[in-house]
N, C-alpha and C. Protein backbone atom coordinates (compact mmCIF):
# COMPACT_ATOMS: atom_id res chain seq x y z
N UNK A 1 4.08 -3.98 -19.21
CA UNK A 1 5.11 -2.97 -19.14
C UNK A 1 4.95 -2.17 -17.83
N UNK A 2 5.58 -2.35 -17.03
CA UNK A 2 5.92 -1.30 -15.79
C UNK A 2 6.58 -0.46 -16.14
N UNK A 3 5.40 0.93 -15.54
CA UNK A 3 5.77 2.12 -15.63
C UNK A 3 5.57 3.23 -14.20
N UNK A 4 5.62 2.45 -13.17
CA UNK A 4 6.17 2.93 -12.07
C UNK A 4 6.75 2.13 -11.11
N UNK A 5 7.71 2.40 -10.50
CA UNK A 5 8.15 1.88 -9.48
C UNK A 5 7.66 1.48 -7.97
N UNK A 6 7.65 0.31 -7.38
CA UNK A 6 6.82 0.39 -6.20
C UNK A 6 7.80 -0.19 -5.27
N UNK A 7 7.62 0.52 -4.26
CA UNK A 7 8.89 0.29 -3.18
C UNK A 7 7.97 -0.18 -1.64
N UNK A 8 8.47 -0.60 -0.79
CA UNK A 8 8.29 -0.47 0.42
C UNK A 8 8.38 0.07 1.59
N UNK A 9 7.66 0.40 2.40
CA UNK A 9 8.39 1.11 3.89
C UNK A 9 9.16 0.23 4.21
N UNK A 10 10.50 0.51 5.04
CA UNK A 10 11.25 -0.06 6.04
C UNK A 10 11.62 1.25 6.82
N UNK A 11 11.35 0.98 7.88
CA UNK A 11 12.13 2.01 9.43
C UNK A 11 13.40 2.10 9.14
N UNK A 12 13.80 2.97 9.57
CA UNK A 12 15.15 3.47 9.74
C UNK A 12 15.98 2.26 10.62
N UNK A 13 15.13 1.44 11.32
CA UNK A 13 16.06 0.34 11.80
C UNK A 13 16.14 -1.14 11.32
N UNK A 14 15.70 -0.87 9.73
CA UNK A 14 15.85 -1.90 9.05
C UNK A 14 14.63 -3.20 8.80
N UNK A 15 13.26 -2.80 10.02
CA UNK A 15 12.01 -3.34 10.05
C UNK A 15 11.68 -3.05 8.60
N UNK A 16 11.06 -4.02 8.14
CA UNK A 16 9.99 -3.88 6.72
C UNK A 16 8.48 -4.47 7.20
N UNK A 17 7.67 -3.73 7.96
CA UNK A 17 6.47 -4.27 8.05
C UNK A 17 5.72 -4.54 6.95
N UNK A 18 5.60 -4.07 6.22
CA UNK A 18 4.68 -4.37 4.48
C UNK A 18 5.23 -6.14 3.95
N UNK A 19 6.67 -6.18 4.32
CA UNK A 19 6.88 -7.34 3.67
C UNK A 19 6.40 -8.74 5.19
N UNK A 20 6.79 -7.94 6.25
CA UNK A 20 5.98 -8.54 7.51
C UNK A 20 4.51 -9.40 6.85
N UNK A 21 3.89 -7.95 6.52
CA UNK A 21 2.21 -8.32 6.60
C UNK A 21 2.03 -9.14 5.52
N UNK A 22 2.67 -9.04 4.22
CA UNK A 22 2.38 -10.07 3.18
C UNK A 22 3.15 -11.49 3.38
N UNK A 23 3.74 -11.57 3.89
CA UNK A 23 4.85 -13.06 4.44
C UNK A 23 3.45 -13.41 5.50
N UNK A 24 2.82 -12.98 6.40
CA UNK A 24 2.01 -13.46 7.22
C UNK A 24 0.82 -14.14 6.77
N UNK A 25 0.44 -13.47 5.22
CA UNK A 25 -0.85 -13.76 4.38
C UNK A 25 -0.77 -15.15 4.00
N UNK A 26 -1.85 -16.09 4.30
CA UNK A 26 -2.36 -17.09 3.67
C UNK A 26 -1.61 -17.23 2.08
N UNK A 27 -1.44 -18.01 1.78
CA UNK A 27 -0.66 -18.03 -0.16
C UNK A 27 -0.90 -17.68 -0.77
N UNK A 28 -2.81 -17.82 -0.94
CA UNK A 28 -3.32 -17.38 -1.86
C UNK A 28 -3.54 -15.80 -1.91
N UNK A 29 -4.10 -15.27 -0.16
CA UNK A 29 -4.02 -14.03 -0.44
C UNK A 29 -2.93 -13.28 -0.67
N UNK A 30 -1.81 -14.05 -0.44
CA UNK A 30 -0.59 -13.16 -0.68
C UNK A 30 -0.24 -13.05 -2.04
N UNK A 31 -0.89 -14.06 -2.75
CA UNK A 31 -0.36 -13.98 -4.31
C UNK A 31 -1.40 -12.67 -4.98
N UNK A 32 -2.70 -12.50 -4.48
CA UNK A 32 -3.43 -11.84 -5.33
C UNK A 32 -3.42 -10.10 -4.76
N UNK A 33 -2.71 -10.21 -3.33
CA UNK A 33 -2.20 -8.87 -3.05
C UNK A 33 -0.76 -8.63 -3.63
N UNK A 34 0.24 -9.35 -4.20
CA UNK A 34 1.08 -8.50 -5.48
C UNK A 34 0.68 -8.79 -6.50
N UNK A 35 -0.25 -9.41 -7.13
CA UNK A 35 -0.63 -9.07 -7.82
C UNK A 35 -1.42 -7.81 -8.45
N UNK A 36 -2.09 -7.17 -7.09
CA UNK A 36 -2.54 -6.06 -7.49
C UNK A 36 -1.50 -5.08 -7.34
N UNK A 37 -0.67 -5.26 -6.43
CA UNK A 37 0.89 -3.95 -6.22
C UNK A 37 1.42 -4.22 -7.42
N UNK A 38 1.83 -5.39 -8.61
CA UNK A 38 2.38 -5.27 -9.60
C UNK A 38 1.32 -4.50 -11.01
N UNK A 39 -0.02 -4.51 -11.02
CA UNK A 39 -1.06 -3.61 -11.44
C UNK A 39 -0.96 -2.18 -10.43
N UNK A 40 -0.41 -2.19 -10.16
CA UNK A 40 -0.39 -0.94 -9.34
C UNK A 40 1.04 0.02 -10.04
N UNK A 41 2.28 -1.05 -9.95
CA UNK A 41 2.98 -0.71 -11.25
C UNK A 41 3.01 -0.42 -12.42
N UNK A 42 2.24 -0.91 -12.95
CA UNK A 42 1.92 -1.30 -14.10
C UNK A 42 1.26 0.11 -14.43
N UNK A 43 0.04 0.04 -14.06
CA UNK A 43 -0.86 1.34 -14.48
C UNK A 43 -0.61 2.61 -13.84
N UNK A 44 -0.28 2.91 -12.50
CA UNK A 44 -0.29 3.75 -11.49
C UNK A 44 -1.72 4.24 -11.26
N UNK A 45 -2.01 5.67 -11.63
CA UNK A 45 -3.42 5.72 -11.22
C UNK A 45 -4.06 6.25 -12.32
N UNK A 46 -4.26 5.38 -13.11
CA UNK A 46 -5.21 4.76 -13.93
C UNK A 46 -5.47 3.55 -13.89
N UNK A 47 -5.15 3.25 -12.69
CA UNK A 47 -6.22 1.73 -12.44
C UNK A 47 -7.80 2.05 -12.10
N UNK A 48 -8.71 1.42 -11.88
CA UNK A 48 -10.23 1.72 -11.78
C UNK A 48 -10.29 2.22 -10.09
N UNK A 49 -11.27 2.65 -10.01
CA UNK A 49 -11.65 3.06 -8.96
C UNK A 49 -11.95 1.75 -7.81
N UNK A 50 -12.25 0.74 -8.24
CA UNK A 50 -12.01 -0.26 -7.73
C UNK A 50 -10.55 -0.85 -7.11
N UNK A 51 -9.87 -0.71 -8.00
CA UNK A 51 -8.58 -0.72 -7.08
C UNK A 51 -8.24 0.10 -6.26
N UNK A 52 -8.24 1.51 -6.62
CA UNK A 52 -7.24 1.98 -6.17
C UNK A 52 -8.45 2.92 -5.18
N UNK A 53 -8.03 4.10 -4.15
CA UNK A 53 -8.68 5.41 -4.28
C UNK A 53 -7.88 6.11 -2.88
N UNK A 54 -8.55 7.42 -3.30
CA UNK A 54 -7.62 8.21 -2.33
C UNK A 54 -8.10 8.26 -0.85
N UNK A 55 -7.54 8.61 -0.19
CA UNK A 55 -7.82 8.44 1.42
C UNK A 55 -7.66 9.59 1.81
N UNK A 56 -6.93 10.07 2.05
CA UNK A 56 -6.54 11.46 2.08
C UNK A 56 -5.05 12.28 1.90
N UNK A 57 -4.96 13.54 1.51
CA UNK A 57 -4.14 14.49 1.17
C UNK A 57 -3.03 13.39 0.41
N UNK A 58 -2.26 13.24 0.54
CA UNK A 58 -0.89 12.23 -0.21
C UNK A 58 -1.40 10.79 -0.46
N UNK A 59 -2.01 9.97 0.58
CA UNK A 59 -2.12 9.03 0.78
C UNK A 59 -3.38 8.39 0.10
N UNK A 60 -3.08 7.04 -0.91
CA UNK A 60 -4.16 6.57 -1.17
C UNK A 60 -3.98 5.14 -0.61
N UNK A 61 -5.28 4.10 -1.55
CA UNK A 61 -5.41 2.88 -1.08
C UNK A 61 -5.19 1.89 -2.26
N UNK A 62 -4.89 0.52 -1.81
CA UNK A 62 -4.77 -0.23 -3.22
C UNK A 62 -5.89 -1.35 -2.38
N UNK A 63 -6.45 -1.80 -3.14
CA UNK A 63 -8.13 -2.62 -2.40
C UNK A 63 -7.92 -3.96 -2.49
N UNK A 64 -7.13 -4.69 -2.13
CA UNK A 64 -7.54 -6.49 -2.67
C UNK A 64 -8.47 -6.97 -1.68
N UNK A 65 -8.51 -8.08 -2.18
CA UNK A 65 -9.50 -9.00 -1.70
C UNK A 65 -9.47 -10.47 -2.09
N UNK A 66 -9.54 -11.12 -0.68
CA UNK A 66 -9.14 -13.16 -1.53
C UNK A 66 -10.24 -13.73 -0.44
N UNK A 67 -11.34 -14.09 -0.61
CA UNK A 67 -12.29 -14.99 -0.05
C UNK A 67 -12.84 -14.37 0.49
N UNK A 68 -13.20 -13.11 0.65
CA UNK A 68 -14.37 -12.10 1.46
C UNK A 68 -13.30 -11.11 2.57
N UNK A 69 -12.39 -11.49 2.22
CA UNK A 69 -11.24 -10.72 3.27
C UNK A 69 -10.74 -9.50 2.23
N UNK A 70 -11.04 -8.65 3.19
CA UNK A 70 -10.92 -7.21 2.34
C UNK A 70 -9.23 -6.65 2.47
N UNK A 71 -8.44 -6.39 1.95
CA UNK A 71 -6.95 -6.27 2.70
C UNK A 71 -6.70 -4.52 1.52
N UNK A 72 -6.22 -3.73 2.96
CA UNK A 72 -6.01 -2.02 2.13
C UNK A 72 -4.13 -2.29 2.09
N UNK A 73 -3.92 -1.23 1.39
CA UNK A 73 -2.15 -1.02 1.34
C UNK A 73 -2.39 0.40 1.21
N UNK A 74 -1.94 1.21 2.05
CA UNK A 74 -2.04 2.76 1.86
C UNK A 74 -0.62 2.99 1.68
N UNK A 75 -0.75 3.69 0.11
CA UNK A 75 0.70 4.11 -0.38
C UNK A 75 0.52 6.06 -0.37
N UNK A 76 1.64 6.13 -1.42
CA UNK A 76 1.87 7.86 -1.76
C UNK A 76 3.14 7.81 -2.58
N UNK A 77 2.51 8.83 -3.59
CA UNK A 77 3.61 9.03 -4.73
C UNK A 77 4.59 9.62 -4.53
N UNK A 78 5.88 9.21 -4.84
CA UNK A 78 7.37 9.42 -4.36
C UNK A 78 7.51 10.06 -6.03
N UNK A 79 8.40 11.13 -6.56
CA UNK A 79 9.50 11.67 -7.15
C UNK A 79 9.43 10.81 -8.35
N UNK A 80 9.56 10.79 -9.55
CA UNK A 80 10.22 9.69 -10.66
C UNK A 80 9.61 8.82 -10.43
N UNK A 81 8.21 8.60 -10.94
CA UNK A 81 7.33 7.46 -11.05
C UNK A 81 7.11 6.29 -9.83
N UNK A 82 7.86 7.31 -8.31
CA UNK A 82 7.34 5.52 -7.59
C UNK A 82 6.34 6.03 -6.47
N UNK A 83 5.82 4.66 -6.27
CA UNK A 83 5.27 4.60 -5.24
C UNK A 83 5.99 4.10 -3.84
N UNK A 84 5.36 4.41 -2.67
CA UNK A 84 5.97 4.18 -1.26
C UNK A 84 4.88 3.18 -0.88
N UNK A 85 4.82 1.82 -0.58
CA UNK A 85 3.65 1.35 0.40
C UNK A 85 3.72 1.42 1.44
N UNK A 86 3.38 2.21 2.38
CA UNK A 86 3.59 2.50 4.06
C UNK A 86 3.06 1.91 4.77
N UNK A 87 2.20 1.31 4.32
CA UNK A 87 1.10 0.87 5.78
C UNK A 87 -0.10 -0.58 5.03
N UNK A 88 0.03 -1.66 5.33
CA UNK A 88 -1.05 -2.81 5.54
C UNK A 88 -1.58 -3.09 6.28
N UNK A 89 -2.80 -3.57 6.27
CA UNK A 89 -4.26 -3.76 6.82
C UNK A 89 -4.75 -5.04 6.58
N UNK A 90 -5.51 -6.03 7.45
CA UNK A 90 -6.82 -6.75 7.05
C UNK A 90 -7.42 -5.80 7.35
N UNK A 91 -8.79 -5.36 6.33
CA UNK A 91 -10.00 -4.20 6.77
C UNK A 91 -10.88 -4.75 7.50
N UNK A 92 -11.44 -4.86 8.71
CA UNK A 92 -12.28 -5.68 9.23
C UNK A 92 -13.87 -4.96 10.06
N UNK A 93 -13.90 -3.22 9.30
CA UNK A 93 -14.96 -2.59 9.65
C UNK A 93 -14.69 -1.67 8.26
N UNK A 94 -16.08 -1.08 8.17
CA UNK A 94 -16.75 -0.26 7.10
C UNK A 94 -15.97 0.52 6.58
N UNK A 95 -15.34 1.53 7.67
CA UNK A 95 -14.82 2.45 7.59
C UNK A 95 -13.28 2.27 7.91
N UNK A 96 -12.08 3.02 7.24
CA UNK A 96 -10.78 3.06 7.60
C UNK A 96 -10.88 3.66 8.96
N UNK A 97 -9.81 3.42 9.88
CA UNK A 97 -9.31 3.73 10.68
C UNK A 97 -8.39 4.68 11.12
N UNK A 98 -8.76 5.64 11.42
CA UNK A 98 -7.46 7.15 11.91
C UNK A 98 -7.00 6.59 11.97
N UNK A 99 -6.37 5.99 13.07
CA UNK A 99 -4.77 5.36 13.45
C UNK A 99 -4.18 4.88 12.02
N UNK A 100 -4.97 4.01 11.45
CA UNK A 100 -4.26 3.41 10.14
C UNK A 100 -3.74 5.02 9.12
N UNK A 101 -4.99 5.59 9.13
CA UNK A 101 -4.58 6.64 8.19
C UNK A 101 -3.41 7.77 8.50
N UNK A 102 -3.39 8.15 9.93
CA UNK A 102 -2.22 8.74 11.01
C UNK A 102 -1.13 8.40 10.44
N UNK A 103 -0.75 6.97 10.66
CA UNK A 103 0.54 6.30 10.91
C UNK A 103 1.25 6.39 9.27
N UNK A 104 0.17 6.01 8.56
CA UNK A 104 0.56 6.01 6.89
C UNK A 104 0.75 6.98 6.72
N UNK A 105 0.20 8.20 6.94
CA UNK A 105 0.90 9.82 7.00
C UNK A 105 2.11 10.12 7.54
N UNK A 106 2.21 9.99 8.99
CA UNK A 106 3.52 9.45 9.81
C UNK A 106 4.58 9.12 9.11
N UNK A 107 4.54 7.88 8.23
CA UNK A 107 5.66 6.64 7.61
C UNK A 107 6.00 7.84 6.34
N UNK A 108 4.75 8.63 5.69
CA UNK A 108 5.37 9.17 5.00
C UNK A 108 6.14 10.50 5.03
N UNK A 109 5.52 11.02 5.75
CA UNK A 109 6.88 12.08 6.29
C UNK A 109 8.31 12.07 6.49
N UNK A 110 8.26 10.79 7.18
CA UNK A 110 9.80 9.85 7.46
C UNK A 110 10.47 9.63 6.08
N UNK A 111 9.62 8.98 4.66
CA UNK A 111 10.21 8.56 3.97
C UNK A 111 10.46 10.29 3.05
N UNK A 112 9.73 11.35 3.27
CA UNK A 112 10.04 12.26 2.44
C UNK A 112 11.13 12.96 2.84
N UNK A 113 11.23 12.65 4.24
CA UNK A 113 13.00 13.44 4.75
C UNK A 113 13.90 12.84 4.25
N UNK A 114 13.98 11.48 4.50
CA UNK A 114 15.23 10.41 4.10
C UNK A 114 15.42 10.73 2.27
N UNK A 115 14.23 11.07 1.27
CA UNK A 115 15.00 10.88 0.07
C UNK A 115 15.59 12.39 -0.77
């Protein structure tokens, strides 16, 4: 049973990078990264700490992983149960990245004017 909604970024000029970055993924990892965005629906945040966690102020993370490849989706909760995914990643160091975390802040500002 889905009980939140999960949407995507697209730019104001009609770019959808999120659907970019998962169309680019290998098959398999692409199947087991919606799989976790549809558990991401599904539960919202009451998924485990393993999936999910916060990053900062609005913005959290959804965690997959397919063969040692770590892959983040930094979303933020929109109005009436949805989520926004703003920003995808391969993680390829320890630590997140400002820029990554910036821009996902960025995307969401944009999407909180537009609704």
């Amino acid at each position: 049973m889905v009980s939140w909604e999960v949407l995507y970024y697209d730019t104001e000029g009609g770019q959808t990078p999120i659907e970019d970055f998962l169309n680019g993924l290998p098959k398999k990892a692409r199947a087991k990264c919606l799989a976790y965005i549809d558990l991401l629906a599904e539960k919202g945040f009451a998924l485990p700490a393993s999936y999910i966690g916060k990053v900062r102020d609005e913005i959290w993370e959804l965690r997959p992983e397919w063969s040692g490849t770590e892959y983040r989706f930094f979303y933020a909760a929109l109005v009436n149960k949805r989520f926004v995914v703003l920003h995808a990643i391969t993680k390829k160091s320890r630590k997140l990245k400002q820029k990554d975390i910036e821009l996902a802040k960025t995307r969401y500002a944009e999407v909180a004017r537009r609704i």
